[in-house]
N, C-alpha and C. Protein backbone atom coordinates (compact mmCIF):
# COMPACT_ATOMS: atom_id res chain seq x y z
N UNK A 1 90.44 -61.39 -79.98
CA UNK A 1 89.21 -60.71 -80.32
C UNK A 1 88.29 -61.70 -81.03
N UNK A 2 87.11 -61.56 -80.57
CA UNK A 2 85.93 -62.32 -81.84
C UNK A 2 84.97 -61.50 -81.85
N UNK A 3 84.13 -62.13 -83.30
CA UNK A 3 82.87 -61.22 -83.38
C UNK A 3 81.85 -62.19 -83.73
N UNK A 4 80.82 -61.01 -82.89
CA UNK A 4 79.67 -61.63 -82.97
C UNK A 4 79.18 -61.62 -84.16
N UNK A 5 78.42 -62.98 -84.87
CA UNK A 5 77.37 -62.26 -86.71
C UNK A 5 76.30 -62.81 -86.02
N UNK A 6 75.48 -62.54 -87.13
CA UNK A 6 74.06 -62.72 -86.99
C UNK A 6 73.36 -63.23 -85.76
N UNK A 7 73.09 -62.37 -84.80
CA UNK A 7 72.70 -63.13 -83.32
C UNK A 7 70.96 -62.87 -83.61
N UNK A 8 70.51 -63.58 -83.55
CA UNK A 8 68.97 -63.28 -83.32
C UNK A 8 67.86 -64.31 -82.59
N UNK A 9 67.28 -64.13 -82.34
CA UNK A 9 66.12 -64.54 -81.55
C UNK A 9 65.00 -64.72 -82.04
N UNK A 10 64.12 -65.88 -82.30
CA UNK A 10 62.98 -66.28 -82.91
C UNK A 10 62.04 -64.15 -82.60
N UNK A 11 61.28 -63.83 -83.19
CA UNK A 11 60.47 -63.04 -82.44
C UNK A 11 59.57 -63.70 -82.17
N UNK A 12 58.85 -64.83 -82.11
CA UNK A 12 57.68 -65.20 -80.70
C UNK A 12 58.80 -65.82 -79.39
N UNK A 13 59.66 -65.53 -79.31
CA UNK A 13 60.42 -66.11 -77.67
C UNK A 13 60.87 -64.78 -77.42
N UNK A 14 61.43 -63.28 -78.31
CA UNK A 14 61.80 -62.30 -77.75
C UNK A 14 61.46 -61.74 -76.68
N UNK A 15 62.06 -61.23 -75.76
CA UNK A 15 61.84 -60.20 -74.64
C UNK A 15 61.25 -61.33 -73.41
N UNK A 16 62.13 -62.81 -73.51
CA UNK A 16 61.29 -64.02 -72.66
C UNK A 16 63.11 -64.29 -71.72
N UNK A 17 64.50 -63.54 -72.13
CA UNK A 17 65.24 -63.77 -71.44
C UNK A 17 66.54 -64.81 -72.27
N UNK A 18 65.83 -64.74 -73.40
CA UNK A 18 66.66 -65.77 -74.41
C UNK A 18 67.58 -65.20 -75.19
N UNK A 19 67.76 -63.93 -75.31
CA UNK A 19 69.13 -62.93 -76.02
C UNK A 19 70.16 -62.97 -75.24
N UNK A 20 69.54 -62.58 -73.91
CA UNK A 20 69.91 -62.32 -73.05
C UNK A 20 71.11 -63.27 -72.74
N UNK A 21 70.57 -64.64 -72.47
CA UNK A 21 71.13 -65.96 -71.39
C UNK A 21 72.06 -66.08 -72.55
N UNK A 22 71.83 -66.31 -73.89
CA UNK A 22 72.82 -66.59 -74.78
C UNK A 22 73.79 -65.52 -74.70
N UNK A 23 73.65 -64.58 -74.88
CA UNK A 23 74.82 -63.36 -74.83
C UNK A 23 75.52 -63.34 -73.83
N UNK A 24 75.15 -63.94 -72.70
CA UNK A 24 75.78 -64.35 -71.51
C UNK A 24 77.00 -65.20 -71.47
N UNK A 25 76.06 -66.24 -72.00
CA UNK A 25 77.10 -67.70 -72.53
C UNK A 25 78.21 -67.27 -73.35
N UNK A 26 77.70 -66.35 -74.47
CA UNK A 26 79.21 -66.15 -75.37
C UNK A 26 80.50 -64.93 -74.69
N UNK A 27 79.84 -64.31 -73.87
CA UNK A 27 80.80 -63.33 -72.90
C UNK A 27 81.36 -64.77 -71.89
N UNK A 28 80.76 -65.33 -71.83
CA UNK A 28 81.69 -66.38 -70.46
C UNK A 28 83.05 -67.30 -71.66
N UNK A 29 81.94 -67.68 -72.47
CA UNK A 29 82.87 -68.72 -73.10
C UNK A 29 84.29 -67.87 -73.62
N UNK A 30 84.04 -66.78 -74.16
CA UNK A 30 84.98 -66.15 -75.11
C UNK A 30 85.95 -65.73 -73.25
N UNK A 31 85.13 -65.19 -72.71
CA UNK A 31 86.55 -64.53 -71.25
C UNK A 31 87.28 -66.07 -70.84
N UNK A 32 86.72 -67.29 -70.94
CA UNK A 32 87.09 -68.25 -70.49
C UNK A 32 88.60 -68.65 -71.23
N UNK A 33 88.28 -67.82 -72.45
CA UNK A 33 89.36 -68.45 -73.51
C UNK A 33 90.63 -67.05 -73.67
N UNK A 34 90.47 -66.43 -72.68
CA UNK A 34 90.93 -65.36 -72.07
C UNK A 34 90.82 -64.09 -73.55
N UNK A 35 89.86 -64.38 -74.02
CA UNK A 35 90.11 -63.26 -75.31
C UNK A 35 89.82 -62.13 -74.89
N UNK A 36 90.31 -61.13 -75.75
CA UNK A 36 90.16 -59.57 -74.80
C UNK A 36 88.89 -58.62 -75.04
N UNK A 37 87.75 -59.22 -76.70
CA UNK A 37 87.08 -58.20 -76.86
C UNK A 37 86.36 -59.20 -78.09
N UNK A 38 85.19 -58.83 -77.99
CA UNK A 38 84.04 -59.12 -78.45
C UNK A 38 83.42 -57.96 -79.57
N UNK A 39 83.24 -58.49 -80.73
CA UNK A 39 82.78 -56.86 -81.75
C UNK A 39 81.45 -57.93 -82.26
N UNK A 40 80.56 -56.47 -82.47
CA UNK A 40 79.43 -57.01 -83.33
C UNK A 40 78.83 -55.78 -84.37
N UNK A 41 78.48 -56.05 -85.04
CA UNK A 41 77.54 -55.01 -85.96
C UNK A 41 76.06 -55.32 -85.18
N UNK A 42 75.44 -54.37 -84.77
CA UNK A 42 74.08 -54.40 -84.39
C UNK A 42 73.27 -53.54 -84.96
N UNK A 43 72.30 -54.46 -85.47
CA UNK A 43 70.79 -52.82 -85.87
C UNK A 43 70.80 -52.47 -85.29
N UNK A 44 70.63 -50.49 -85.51
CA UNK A 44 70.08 -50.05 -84.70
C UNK A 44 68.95 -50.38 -83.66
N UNK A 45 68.44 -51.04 -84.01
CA UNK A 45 67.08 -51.02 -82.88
C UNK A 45 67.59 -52.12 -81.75
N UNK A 46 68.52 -52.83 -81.78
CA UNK A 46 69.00 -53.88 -81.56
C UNK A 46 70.33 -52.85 -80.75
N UNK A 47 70.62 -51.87 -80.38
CA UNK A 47 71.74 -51.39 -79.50
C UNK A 47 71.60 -51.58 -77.88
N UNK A 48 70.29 -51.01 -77.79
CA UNK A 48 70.32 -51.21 -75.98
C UNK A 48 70.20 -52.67 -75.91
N UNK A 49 69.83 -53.43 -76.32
CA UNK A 49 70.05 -54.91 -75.86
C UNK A 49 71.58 -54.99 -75.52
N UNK A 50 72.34 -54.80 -76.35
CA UNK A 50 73.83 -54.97 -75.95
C UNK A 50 74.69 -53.63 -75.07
N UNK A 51 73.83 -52.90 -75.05
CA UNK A 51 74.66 -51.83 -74.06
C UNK A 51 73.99 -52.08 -73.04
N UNK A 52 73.23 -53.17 -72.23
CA UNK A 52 72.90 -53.24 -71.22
C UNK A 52 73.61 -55.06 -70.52
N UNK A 53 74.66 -55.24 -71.21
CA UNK A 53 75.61 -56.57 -71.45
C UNK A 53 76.87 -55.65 -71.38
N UNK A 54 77.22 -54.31 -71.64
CA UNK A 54 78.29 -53.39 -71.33
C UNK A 54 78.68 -53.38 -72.57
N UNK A 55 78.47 -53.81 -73.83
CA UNK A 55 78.89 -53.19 -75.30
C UNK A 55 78.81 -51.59 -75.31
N UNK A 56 79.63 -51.19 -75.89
CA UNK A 56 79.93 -49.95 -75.91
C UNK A 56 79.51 -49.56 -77.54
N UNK A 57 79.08 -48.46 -78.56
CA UNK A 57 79.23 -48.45 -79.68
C UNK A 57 80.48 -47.48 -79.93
N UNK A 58 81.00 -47.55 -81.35
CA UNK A 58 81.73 -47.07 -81.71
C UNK A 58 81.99 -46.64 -83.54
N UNK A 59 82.58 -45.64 -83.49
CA UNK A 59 82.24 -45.37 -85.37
C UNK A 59 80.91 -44.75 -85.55
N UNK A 60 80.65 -44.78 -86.82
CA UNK A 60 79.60 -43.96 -87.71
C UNK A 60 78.35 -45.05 -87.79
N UNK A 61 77.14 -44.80 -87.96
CA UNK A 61 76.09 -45.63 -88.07
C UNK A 61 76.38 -45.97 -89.77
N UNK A 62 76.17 -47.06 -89.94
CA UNK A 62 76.71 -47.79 -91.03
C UNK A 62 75.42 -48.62 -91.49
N UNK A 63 75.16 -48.86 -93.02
CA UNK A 63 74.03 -49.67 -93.42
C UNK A 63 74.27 -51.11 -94.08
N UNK A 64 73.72 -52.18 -93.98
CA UNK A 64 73.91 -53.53 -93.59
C UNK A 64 72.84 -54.05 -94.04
N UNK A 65 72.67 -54.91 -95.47
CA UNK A 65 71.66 -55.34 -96.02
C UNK A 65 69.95 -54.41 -95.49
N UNK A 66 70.64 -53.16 -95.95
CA UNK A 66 69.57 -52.12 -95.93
C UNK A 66 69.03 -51.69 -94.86
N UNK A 67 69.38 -52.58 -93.50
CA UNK A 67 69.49 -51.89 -92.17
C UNK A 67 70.18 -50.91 -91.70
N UNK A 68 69.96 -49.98 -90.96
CA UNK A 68 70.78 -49.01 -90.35
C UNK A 68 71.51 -49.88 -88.99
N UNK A 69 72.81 -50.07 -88.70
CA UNK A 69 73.82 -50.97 -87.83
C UNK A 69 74.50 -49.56 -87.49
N UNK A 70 74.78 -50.26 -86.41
CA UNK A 70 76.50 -49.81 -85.43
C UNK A 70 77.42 -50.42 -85.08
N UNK A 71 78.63 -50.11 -85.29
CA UNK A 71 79.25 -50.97 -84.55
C UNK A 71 79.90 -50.86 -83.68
N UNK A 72 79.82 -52.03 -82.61
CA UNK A 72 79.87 -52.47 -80.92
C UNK A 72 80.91 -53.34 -80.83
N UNK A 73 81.36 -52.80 -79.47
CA UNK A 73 82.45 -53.77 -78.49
C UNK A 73 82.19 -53.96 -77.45
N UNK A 74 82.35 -55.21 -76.79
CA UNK A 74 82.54 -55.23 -75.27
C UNK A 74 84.00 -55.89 -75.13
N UNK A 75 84.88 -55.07 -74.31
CA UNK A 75 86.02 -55.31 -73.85
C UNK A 75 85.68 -56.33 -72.17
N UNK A 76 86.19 -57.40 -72.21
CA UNK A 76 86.46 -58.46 -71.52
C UNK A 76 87.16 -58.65 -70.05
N UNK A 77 87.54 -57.25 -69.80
CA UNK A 77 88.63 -57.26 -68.75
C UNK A 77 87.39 -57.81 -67.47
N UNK A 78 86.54 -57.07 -67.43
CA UNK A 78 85.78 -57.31 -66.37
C UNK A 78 85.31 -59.26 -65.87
N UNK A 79 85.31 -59.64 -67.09
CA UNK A 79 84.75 -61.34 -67.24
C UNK A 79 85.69 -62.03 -66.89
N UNK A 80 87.15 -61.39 -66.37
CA UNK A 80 88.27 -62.62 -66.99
C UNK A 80 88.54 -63.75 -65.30
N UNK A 81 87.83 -62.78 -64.34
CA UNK A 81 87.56 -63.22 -63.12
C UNK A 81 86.03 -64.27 -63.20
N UNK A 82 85.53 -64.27 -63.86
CA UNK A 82 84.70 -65.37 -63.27
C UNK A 82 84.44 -66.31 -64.74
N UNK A 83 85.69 -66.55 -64.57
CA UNK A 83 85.66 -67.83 -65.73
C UNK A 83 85.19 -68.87 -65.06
């Protein structure tokens, strides 16, 4: 298992494909290393970015240096084929 911390994105490059390609990279690298599952705390506002990467949420909405967070998994089984 690993987890994701603090993932963020300049906001003048947001919504340009750059969350994205990186979140990519760390689902390849981590299936490469055959690990089974990926956790992150995400702001809320910050959920569909990762449920559209197949993070799932899970638990109670939880607060995080005064943000409202959730916390997320993506399970790996699917990645472990295109290492």
């Amino acid at each position: 298992m690993a987890q994701l911390i603090q993932m963020a994105v300049d906001p003048d490059i947001q919504g340009k494909g750059t969350g994205k390609l990186l979140l990519r990279e760390v689902i390849r690298f981590a299936a490469a290393r055959e690990l089974k599952e990926i956790r992150c705390h995400s702001r809320q506002y910050a959920v569909r970015f990762y449920e559209k990467s197949g993070f799932v949420t899970y638990g109670s909405t939880f607060t995080e240096v005064g943000i409202p967070h959730r916390y997320m998994k993506l399970k790996l089984d699917r990645w472990t084929s295109e290492k």
